[in-house]
PDB file of N, CA and C in Angstrom:
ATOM      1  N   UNK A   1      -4.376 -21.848  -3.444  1.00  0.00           N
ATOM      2  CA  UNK A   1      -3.890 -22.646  -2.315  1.00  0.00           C
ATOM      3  C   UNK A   1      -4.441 -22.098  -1.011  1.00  0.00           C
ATOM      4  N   UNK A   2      -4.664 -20.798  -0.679  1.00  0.00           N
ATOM      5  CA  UNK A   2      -5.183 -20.410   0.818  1.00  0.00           C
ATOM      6  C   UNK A   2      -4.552 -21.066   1.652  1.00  0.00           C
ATOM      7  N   UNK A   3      -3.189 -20.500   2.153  1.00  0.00           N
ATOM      8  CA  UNK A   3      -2.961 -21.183   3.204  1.00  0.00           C
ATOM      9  C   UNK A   3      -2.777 -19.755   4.063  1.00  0.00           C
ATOM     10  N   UNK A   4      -2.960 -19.740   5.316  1.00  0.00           N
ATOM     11  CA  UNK A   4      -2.995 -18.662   6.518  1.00  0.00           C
ATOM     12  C   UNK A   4      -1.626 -18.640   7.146  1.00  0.00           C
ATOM     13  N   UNK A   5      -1.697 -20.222   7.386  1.00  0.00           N
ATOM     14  CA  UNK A   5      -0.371 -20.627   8.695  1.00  0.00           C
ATOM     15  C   UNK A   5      -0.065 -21.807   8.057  1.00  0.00           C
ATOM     16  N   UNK A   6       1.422 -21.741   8.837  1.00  0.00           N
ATOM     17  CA  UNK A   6       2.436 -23.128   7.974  1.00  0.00           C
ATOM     18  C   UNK A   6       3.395 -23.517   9.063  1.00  0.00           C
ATOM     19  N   UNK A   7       3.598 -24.843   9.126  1.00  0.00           N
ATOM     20  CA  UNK A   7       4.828 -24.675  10.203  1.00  0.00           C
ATOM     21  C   UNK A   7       5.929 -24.798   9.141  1.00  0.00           C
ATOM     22  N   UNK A   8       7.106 -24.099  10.099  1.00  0.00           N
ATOM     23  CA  UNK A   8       8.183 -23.995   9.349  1.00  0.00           C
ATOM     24  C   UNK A   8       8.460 -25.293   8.554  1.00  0.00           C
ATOM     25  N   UNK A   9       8.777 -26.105   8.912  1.00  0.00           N
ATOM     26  CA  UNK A   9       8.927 -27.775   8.374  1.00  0.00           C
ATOM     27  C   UNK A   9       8.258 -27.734   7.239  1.00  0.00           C
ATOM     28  N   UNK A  10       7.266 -27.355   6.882  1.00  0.00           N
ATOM     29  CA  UNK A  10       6.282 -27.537   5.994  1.00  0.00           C
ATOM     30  C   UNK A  10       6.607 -26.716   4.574  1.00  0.00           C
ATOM     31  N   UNK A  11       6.399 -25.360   5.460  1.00  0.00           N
ATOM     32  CA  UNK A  11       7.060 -23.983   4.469  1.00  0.00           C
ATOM     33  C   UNK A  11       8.318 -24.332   3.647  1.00  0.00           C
ATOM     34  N   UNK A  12       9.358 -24.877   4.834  1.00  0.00           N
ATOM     35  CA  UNK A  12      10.235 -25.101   3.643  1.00  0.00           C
ATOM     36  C   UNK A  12      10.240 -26.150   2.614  1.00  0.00           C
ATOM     37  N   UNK A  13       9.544 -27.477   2.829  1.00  0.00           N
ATOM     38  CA  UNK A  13       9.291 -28.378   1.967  1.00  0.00           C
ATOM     39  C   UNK A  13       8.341 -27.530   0.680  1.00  0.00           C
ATOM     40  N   UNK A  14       7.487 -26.743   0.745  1.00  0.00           N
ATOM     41  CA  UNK A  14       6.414 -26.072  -0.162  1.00  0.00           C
ATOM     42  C   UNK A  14       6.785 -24.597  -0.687  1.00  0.00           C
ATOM     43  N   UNK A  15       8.051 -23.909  -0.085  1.00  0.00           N
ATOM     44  CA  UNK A  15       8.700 -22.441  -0.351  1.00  0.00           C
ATOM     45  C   UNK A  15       8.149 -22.154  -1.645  1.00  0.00           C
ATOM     46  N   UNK A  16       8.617 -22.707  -2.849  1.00  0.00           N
ATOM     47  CA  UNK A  16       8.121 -22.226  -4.205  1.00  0.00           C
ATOM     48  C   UNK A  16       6.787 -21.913  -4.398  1.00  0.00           C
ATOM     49  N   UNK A  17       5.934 -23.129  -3.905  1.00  0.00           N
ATOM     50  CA  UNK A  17       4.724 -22.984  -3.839  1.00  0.00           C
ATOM     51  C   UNK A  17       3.977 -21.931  -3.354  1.00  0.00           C
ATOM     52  N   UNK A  18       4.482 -21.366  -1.914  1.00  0.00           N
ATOM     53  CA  UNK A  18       4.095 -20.417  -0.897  1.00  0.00           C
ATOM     54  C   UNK A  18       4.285 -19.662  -1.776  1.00  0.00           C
ATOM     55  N   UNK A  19       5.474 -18.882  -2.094  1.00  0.00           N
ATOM     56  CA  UNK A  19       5.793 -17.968  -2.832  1.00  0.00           C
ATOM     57  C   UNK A  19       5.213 -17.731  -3.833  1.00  0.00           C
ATOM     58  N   UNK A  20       4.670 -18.604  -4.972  1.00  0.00           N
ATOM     59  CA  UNK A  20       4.166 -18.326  -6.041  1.00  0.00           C
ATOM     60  C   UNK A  20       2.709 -17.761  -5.497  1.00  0.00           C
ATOM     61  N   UNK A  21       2.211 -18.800  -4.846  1.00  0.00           N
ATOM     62  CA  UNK A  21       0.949 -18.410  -4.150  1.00  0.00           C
ATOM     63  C   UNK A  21       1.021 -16.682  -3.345  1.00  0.00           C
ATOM     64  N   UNK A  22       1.722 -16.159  -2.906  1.00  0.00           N
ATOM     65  CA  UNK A  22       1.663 -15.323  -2.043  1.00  0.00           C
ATOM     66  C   UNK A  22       1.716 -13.977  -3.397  1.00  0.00           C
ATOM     67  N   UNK A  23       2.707 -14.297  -3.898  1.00  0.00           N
ATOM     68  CA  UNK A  23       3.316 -13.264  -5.106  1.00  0.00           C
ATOM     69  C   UNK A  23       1.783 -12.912  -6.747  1.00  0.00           C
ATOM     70  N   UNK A  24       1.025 -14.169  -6.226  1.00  0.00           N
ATOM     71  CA  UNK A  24      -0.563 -14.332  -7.196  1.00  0.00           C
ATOM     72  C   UNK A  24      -1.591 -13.870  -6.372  1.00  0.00           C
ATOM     73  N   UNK A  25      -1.714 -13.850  -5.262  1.00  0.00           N
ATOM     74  CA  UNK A  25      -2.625 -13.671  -5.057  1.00  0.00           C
ATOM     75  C   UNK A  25      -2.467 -12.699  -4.084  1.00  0.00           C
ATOM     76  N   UNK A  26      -1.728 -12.251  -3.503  1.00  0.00           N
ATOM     77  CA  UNK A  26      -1.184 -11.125  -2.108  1.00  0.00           C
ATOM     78  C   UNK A  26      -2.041 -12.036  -1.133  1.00  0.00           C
ATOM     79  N   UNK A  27      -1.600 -13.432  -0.661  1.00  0.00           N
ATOM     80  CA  UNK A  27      -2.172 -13.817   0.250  1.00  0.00           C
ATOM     81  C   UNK A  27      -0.968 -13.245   1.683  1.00  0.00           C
ATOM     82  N   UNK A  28      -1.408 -13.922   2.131  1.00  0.00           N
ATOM     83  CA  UNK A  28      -0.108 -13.157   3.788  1.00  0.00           C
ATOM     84  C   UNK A  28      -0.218 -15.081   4.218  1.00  0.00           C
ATOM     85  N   UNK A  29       0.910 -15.468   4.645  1.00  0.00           N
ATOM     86  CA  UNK A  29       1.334 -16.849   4.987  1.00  0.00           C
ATOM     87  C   UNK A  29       2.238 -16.466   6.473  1.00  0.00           C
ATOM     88  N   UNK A  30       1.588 -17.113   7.600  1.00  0.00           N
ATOM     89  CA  UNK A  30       2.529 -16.838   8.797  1.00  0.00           C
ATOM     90  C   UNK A  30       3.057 -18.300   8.849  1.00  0.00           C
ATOM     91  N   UNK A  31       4.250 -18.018   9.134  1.00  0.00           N
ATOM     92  CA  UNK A  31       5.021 -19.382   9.561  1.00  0.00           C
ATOM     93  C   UNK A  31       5.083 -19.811  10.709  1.00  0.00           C
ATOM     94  N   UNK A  32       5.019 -20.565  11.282  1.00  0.00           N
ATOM     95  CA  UNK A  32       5.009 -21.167  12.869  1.00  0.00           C
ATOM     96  C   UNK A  32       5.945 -21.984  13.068  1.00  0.00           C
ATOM     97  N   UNK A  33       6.611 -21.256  14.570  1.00  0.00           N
ATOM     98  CA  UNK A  33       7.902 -22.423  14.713  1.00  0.00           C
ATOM     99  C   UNK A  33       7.497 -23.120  16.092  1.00  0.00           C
ATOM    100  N   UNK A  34       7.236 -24.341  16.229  1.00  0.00           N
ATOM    101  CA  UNK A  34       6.808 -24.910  17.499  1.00  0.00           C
ATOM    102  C   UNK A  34       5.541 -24.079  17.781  1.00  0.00           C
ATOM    103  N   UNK A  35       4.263 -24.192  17.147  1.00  0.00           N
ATOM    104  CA  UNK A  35       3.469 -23.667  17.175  1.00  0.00           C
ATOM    105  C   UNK A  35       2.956 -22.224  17.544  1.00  0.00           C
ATOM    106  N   UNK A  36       4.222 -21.595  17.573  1.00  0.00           N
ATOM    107  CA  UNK A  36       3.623 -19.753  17.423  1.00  0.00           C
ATOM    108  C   UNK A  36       4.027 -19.285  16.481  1.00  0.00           C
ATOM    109  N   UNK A  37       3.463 -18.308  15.617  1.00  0.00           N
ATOM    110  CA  UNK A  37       3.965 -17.181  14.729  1.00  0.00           C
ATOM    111  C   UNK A  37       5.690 -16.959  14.679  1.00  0.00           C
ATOM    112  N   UNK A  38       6.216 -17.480  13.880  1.00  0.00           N
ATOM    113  CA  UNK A  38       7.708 -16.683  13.533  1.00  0.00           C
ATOM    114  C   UNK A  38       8.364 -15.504  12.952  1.00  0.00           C
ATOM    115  N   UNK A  39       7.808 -16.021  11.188  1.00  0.00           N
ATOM    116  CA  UNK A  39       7.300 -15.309  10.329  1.00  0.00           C
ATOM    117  C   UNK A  39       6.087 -14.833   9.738  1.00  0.00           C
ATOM    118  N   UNK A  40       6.468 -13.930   9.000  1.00  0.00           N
ATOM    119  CA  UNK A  40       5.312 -14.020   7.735  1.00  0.00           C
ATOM    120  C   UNK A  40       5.451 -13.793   6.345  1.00  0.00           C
ATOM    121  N   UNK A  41       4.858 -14.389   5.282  1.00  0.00           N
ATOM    122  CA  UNK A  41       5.654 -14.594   4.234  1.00  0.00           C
ATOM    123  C   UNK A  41       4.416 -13.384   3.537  1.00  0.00           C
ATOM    124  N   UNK A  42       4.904 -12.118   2.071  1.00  0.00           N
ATOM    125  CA  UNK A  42       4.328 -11.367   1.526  1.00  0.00           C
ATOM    126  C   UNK A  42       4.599 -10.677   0.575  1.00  0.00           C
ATOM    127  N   UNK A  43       3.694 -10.565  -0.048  1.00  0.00           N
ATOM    128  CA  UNK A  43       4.519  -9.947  -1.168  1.00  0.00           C
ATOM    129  C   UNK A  43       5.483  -8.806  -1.176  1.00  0.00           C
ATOM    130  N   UNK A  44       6.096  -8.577  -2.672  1.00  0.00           N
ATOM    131  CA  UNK A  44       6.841  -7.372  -2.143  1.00  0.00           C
ATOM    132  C   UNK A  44       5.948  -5.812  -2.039  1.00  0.00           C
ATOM    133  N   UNK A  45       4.587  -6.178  -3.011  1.00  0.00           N
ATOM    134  CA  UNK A  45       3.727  -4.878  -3.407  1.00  0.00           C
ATOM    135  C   UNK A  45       3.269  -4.507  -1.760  1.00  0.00           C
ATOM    136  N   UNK A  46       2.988  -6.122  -1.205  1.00  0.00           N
ATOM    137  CA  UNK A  46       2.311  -5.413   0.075  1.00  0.00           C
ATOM    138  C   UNK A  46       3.170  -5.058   0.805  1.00  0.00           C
ATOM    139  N   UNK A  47       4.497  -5.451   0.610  1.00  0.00           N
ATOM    140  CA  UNK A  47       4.743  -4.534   2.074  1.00  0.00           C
ATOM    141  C   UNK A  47       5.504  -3.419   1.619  1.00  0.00           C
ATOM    142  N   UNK A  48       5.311  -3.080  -0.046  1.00  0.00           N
ATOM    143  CA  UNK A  48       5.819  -1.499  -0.422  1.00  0.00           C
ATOM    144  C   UNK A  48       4.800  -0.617  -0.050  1.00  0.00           C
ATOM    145  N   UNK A  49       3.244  -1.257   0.057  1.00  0.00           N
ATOM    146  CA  UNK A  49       2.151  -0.328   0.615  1.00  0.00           C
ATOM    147  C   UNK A  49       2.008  -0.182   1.652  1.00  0.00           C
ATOM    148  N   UNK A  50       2.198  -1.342   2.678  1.00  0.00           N
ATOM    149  CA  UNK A  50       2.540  -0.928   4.220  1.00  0.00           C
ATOM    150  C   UNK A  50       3.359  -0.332   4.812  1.00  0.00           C
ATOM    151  N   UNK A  51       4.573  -0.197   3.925  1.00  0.00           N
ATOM    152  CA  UNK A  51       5.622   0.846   4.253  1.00  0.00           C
ATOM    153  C   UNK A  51       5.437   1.796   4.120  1.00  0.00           C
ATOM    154  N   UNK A  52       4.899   2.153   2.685  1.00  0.00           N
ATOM    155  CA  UNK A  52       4.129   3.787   2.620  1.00  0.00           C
ATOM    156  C   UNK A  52       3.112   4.352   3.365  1.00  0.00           C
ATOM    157  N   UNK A  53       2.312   3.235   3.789  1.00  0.00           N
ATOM    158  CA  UNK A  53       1.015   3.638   5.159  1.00  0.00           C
ATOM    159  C   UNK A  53       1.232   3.915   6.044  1.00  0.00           C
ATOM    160  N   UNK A  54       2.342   3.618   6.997  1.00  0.00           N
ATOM    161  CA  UNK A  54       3.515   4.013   7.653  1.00  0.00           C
ATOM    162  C   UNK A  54       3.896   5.098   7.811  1.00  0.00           C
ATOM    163  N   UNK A  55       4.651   5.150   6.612  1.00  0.00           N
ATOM    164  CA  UNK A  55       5.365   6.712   6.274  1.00  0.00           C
ATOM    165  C   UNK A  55       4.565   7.533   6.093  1.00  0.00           C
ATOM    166  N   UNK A  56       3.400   7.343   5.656  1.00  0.00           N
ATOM    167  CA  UNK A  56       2.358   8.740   5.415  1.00  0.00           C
ATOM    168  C   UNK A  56       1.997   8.890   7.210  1.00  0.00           C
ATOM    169  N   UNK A  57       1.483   8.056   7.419  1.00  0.00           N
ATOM    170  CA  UNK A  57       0.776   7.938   8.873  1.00  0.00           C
ATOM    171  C   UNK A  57       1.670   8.737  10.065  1.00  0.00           C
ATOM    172  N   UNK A  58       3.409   7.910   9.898  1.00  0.00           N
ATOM    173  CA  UNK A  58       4.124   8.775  10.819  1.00  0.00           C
ATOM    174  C   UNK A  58       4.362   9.865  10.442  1.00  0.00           C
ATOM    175  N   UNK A  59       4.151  10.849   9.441  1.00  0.00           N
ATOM    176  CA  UNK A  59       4.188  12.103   9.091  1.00  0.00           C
ATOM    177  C   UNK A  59       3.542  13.195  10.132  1.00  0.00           C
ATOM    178  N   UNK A  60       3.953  13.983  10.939  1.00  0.00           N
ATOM    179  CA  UNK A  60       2.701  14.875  11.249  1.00  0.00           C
ATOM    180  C   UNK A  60       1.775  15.518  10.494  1.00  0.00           C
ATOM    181  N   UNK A  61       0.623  15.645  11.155  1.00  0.00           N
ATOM    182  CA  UNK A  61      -0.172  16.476  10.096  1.00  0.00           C
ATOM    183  C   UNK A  61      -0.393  15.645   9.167  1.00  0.00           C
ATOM    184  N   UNK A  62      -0.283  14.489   8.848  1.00  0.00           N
ATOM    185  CA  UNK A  62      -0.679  13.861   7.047  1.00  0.00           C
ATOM    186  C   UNK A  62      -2.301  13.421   7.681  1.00  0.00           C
ATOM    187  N   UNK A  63      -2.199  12.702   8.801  1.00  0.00           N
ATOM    188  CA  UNK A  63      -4.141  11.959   8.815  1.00  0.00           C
ATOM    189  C   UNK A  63      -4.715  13.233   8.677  1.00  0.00           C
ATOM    190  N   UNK A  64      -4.359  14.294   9.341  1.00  0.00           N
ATOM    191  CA  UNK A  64      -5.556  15.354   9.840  1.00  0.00           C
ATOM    192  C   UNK A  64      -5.940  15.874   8.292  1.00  0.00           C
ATOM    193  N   UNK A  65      -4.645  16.022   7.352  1.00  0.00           N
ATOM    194  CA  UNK A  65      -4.408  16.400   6.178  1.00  0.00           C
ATOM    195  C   UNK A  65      -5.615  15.420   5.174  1.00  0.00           C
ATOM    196  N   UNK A  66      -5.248  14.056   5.246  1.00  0.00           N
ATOM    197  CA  UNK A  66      -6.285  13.264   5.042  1.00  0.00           C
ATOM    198  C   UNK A  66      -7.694  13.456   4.741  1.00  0.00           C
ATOM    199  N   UNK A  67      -8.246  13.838   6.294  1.00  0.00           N
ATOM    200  CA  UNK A  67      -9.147  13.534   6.648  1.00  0.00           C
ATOM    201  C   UNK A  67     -10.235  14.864   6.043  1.00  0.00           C
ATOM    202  N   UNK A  68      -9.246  15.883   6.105  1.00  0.00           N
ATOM    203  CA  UNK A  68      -9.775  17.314   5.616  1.00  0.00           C
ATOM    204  C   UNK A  68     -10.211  16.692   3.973  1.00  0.00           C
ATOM    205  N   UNK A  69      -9.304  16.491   3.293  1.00  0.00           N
ATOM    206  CA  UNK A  69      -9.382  16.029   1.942  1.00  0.00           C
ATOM    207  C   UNK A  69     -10.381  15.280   1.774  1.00  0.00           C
ATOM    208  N   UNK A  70     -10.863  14.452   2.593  1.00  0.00           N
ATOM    209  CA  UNK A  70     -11.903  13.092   2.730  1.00  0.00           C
ATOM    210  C   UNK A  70     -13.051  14.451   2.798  1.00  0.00           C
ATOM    211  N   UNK A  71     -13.188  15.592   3.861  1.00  0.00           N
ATOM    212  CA  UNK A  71     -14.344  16.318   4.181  1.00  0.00           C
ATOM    213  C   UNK A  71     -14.641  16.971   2.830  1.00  0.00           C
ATOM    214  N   UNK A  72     -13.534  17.268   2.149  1.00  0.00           N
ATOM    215  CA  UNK A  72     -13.711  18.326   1.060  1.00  0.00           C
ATOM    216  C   UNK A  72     -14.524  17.772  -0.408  1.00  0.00           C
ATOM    217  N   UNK A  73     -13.886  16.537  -0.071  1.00  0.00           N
ATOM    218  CA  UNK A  73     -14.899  14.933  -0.827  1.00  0.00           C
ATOM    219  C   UNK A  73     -16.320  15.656  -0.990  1.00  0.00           C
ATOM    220  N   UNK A  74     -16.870  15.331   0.509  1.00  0.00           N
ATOM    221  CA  UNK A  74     -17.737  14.990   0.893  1.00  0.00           C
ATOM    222  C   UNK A  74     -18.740  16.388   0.794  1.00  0.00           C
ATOM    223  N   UNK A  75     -17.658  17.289   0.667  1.00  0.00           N
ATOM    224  CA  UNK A  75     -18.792  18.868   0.581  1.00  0.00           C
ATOM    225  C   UNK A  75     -18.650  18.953  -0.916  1.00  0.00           C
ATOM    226  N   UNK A  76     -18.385  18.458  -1.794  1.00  0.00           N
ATOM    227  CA  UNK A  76     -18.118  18.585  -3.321  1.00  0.00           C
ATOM    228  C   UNK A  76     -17.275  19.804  -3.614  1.00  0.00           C
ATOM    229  N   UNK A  77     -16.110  19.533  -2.938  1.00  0.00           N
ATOM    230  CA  UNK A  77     -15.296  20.218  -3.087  1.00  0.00           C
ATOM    231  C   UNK A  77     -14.101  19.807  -4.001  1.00  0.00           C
ATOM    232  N   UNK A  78     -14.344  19.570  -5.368  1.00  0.00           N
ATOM    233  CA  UNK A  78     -13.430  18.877  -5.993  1.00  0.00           C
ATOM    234  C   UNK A  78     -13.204  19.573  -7.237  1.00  0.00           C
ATOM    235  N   UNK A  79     -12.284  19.272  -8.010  1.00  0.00           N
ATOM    236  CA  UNK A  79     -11.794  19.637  -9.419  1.00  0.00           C
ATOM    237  C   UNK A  79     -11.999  18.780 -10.861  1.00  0.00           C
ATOM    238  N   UNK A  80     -12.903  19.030 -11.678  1.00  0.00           N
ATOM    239  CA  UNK A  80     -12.603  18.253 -12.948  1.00  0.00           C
ATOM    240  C   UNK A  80     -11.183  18.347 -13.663  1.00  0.00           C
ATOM    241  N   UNK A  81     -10.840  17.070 -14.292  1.00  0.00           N
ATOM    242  CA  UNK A  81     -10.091  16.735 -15.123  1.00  0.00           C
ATOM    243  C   UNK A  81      -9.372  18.227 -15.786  1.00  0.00           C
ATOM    244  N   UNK A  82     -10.464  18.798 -16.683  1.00  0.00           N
ATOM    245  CA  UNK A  82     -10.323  20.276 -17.748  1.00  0.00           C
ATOM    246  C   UNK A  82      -9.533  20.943 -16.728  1.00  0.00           C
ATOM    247  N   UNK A  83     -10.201  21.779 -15.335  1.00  0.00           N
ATOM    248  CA  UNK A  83      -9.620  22.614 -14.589  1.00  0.00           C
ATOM    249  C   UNK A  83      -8.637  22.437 -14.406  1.00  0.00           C
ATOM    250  N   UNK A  84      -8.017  21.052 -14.044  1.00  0.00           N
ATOM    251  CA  UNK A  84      -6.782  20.678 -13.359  1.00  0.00           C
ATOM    252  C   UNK A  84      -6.009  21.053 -14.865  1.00  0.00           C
ATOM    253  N   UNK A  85      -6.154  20.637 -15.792  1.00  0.00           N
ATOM    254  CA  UNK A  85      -5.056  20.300 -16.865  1.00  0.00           C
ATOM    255  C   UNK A  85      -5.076  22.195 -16.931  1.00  0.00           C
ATOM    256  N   UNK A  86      -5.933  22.920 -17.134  1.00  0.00           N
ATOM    257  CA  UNK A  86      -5.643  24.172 -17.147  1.00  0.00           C
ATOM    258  C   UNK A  86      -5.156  24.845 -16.311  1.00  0.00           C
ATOM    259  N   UNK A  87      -4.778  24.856 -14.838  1.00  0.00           N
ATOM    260  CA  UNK A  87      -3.769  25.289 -14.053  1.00  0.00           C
ATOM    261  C   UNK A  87      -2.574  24.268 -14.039  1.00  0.00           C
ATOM    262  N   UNK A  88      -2.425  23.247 -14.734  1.00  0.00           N
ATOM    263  CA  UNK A  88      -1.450  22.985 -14.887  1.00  0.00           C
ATOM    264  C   UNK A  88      -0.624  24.156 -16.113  1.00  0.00           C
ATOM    265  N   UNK A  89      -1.302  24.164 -16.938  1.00  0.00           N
ATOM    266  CA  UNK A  89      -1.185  24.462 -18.384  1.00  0.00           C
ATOM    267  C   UNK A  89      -0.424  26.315 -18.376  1.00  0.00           C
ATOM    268  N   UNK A  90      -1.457  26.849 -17.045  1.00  0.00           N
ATOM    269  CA  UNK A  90      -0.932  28.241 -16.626  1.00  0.00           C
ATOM    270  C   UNK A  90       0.159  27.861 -15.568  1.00  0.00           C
ATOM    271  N   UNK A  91       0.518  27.193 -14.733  1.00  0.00           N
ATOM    272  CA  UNK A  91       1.354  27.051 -14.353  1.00  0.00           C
ATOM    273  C   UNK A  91       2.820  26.837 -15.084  1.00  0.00           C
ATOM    274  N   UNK A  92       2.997  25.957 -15.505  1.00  0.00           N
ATOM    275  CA  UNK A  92       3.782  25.515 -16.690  1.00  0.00           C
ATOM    276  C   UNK A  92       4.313  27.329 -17.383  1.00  0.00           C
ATOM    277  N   UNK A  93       3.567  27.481 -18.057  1.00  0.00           N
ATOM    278  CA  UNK A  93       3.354  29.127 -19.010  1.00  0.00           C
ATOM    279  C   UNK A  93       4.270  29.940 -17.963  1.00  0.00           C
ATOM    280  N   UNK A  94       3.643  30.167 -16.800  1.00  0.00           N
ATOM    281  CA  UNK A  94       4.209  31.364 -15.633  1.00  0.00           C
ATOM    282  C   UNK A  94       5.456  30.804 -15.324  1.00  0.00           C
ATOM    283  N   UNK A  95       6.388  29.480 -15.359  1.00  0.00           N
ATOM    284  CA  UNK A  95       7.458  28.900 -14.538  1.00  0.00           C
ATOM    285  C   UNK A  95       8.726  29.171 -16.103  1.00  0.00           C
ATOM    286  N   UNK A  96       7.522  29.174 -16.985  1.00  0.00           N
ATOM    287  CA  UNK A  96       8.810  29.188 -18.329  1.00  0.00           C
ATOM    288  C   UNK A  96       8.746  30.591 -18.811  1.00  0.00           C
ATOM    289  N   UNK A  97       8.651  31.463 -18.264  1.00  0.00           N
ATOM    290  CA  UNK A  97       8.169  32.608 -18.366  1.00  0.00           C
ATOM    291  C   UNK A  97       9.475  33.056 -17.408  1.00  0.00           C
ATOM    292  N   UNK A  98       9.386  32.512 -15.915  1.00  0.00           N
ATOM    293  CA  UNK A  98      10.349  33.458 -14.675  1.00  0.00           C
ATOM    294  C   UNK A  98      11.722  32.989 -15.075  1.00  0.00           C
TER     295      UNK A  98
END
């Protein structure tokens, strides 16, 4: 369906529709009341991820945290699969151990 914008009048005659559409495809549907923006109609995934983008973002320290992680990318600073499962594996050992 692709719809962007809806006037309210409309939205509610088509709600199921919108909805199904929005909930298939993560489209974003703004509603218009007397021709400006009211709402906006979305899924629930997207706005559990915009909430978390949010919450990471208003964190202090999380972008800079980020961004280091992004550098460490980028210098091949990373861990295979094996390594990880093996400090898990000694971790685990040392915690059932104390």
């Amino acid at each position: 369906m692709a719809i962007d914008e809806i006037p309210l009048a409309d939205a509610r005659n088509r709600l199921s529709e919108l909805v199904a559409d929005v909930e298939n495809t993560h489209a974003r549907v703004t509603v218009t009341k007397h021709g400006h923006p009211a709402a906006v109609l979305i899924s629930p995934d997207d706005l559990a991820s915009l909430e978390e983008t949010l919450d990471i973002l208003s964190t202090p320290g999380a972008l800079e945290e980020i961004r280091e992680a992004e550098r460490e990318i980028a210098r091949g600073e990373t861990f295979d699969e094996s390594t990880i499962r093996a400090d898990l594996a000694r971790r685990a050992r040392h915690a059932d151990s104390a």
